[in-house]
N, C-alpha and C. Protein backbone atom coordinates (compact mmCIF):
# COMPACT_ATOMS: atom_id res chain seq x y z
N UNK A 1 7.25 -31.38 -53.60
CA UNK A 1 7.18 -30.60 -52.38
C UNK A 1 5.73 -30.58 -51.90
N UNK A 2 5.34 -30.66 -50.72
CA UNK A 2 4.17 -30.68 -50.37
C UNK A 2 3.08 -29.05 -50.36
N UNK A 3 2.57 -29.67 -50.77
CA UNK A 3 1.58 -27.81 -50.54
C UNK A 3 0.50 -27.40 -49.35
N UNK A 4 0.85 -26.15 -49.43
CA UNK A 4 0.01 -26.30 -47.93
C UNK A 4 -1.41 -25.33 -48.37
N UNK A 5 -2.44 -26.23 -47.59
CA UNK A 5 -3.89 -26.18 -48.18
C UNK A 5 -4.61 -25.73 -47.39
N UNK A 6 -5.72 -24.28 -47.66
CA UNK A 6 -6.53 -24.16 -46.31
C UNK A 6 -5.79 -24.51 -44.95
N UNK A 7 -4.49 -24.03 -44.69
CA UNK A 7 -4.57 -24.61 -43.60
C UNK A 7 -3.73 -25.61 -42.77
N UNK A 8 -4.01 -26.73 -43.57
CA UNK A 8 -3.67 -28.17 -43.41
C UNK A 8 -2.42 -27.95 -42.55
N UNK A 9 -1.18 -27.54 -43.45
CA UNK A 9 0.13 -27.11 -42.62
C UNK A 9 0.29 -25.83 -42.81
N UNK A 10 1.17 -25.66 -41.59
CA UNK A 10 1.49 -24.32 -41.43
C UNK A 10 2.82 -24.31 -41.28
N UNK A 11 3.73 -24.87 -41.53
CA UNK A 11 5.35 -24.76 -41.67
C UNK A 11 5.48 -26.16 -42.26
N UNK A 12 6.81 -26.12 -43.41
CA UNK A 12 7.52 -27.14 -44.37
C UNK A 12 8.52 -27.97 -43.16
N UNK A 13 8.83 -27.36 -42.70
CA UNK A 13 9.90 -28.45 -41.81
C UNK A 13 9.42 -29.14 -40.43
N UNK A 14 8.28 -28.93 -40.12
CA UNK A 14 7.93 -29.78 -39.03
C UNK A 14 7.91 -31.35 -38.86
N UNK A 15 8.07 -32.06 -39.84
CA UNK A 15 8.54 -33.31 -39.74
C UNK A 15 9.77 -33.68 -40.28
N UNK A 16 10.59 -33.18 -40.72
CA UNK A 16 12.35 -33.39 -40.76
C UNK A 16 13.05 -32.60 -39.23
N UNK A 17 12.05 -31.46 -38.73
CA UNK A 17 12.68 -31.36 -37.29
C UNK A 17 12.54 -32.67 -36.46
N UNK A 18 11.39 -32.98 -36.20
CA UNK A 18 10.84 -34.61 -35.59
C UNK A 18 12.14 -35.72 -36.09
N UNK A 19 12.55 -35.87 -37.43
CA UNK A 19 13.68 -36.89 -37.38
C UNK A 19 14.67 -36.20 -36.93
N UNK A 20 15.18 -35.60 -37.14
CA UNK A 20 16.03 -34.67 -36.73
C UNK A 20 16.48 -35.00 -35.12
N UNK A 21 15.72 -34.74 -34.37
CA UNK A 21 15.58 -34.45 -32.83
C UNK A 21 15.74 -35.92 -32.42
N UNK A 22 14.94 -36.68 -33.34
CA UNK A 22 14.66 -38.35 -32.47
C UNK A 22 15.71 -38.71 -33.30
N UNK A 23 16.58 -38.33 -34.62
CA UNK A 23 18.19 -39.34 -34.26
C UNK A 23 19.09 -38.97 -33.57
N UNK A 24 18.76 -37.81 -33.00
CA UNK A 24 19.98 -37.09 -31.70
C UNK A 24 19.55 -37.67 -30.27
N UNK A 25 18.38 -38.37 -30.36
CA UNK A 25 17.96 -38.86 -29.12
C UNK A 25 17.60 -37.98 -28.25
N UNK A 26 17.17 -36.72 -28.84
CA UNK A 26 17.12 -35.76 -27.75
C UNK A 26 15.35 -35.50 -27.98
N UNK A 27 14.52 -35.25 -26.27
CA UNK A 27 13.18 -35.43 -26.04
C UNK A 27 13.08 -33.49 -26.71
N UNK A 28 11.46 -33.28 -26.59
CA UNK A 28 10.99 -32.24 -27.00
C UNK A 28 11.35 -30.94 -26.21
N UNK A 29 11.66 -31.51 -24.67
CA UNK A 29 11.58 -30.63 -23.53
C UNK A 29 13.27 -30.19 -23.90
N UNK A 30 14.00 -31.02 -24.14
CA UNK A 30 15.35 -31.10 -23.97
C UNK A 30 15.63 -29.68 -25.29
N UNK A 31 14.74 -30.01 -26.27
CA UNK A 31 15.01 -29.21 -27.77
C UNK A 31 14.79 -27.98 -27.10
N UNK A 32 13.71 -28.10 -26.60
CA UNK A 32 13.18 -26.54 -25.87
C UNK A 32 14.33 -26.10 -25.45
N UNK A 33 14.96 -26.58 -24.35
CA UNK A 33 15.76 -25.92 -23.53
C UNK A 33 16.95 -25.42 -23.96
N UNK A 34 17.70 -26.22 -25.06
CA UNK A 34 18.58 -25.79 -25.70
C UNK A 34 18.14 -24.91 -26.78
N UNK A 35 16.85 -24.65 -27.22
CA UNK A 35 16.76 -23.55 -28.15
C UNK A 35 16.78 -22.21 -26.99
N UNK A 36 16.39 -22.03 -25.72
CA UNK A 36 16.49 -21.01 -25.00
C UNK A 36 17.87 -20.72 -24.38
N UNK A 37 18.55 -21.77 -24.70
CA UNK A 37 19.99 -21.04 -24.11
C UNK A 37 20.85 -20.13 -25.64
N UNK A 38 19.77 -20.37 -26.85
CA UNK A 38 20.67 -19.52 -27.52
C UNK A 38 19.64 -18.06 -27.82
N UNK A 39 18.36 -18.25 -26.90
CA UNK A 39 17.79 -16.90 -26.57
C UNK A 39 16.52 -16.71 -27.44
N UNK A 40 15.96 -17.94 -27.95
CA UNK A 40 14.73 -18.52 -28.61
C UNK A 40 14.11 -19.12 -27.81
N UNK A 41 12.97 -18.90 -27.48
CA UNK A 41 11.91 -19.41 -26.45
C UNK A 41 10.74 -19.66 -27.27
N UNK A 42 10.79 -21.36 -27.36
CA UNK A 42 9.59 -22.46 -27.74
C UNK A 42 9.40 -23.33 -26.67
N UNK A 43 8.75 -23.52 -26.09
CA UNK A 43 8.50 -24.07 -24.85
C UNK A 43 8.32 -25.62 -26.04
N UNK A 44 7.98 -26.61 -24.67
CA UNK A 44 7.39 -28.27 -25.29
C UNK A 44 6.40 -27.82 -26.20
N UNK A 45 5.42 -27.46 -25.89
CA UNK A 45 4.30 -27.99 -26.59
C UNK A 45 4.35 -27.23 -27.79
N UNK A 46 5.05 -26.37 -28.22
CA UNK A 46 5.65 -25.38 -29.70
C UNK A 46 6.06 -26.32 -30.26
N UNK A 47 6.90 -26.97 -29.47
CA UNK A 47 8.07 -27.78 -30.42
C UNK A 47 6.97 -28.59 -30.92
N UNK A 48 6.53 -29.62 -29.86
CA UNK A 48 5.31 -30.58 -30.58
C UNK A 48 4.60 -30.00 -31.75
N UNK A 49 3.74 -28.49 -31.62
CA UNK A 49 2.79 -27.99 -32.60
C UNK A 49 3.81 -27.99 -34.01
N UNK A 50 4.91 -27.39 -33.61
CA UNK A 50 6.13 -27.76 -35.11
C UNK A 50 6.32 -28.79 -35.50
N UNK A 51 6.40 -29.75 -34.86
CA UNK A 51 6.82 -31.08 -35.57
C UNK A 51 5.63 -31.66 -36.25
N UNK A 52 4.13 -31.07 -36.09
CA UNK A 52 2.75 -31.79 -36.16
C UNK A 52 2.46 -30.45 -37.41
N UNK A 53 3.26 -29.71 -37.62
CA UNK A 53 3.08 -28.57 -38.60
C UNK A 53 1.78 -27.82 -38.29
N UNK A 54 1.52 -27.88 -37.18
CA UNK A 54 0.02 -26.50 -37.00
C UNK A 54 0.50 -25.19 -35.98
N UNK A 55 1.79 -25.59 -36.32
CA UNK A 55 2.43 -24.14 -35.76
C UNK A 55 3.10 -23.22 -36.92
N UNK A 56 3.41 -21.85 -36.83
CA UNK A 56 4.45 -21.57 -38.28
C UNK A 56 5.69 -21.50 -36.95
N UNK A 57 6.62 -20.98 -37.97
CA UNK A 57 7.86 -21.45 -37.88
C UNK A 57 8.59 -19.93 -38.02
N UNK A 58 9.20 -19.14 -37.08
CA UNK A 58 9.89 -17.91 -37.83
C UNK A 58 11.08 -18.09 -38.59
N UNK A 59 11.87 -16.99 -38.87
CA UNK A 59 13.19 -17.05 -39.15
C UNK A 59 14.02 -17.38 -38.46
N UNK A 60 13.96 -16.57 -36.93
CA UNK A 60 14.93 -16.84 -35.81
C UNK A 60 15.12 -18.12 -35.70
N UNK A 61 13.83 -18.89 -35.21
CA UNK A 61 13.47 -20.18 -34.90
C UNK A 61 14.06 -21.33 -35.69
N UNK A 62 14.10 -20.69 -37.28
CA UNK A 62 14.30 -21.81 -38.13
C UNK A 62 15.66 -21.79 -37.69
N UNK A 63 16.19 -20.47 -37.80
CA UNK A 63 18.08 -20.70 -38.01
C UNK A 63 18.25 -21.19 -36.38
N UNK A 64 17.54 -21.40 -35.40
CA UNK A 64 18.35 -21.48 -34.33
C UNK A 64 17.98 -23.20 -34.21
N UNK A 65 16.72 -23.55 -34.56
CA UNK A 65 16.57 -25.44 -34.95
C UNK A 65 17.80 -25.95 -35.78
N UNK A 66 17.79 -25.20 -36.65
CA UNK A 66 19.02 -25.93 -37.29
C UNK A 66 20.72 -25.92 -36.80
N UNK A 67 20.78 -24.81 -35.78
CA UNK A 67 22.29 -24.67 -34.70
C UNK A 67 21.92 -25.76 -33.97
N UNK A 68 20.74 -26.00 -33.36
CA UNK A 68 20.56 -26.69 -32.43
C UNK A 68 20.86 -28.38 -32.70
N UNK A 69 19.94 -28.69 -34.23
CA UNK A 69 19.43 -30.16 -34.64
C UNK A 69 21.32 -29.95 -35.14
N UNK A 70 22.02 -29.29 -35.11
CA UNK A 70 23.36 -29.26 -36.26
C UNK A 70 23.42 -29.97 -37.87
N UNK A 71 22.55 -29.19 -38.24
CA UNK A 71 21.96 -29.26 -40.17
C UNK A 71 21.89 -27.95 -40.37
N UNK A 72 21.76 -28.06 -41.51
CA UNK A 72 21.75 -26.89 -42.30
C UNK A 72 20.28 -26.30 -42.32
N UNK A 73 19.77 -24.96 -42.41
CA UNK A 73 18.57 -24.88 -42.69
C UNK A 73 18.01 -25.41 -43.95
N UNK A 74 18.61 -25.38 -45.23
CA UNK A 74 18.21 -26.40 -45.97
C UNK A 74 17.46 -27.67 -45.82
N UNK A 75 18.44 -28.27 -45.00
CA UNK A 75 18.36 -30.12 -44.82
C UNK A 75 16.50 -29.91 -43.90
N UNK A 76 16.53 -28.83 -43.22
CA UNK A 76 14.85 -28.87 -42.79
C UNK A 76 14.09 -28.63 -43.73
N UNK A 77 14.39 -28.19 -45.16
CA UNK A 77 13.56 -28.09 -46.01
C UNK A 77 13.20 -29.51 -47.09
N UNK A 78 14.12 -30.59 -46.98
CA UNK A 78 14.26 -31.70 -48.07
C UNK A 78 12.98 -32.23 -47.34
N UNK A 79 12.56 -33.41 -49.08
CA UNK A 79 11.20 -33.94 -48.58
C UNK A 79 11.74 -35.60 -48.22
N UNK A 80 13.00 -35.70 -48.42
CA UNK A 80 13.21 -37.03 -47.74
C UNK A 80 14.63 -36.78 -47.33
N UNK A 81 14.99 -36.68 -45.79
CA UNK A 81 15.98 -36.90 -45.33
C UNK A 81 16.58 -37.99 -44.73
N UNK A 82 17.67 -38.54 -45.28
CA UNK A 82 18.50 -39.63 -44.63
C UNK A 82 19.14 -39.34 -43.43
N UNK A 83 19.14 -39.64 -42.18
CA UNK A 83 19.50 -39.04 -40.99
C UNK A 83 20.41 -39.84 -40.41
């Protein structure tokens, strides 16, 4: 599992959201928008700072990425996902 150092990252799932999103074919703006129709507001450039891990990540957020990406919150936690 990766550790997070001084810093370095600030949320575990910001790059399994990134596969996630790009095998649904769906853009950053698009993630946005469907995370606000279930009443979570991350605009683009959140989503980007999440996927680049220099954003954190709440609870809401996590469980509503994973309604959204349709995975489990788990599957955002694995360090190698098959997608």
């Amino acid at each position: 599992m990766a550790r997070i150092i001084d810093g370095e990252k600030m949320n575990m799932i910001g790059e399994n959201v990134k596969k996630y999103r790009k095998a649904r074919k769906m853009s950053q703006k698009v993630l946005s928008e469907k995370l606000e129709l279930l009443g979570v507001y991350v605009c683009r450039g959140s989503v980007s700072r999440i996927e680049d891990c220099s954003r954190t990540v709440t609870d809401i957020e996590l469980y509503a990425l994973s309604q959204v990406l349709n995975v489990e919150v788990n599957d955002l936690f694995r360090e190698k996902t098959d997608v």
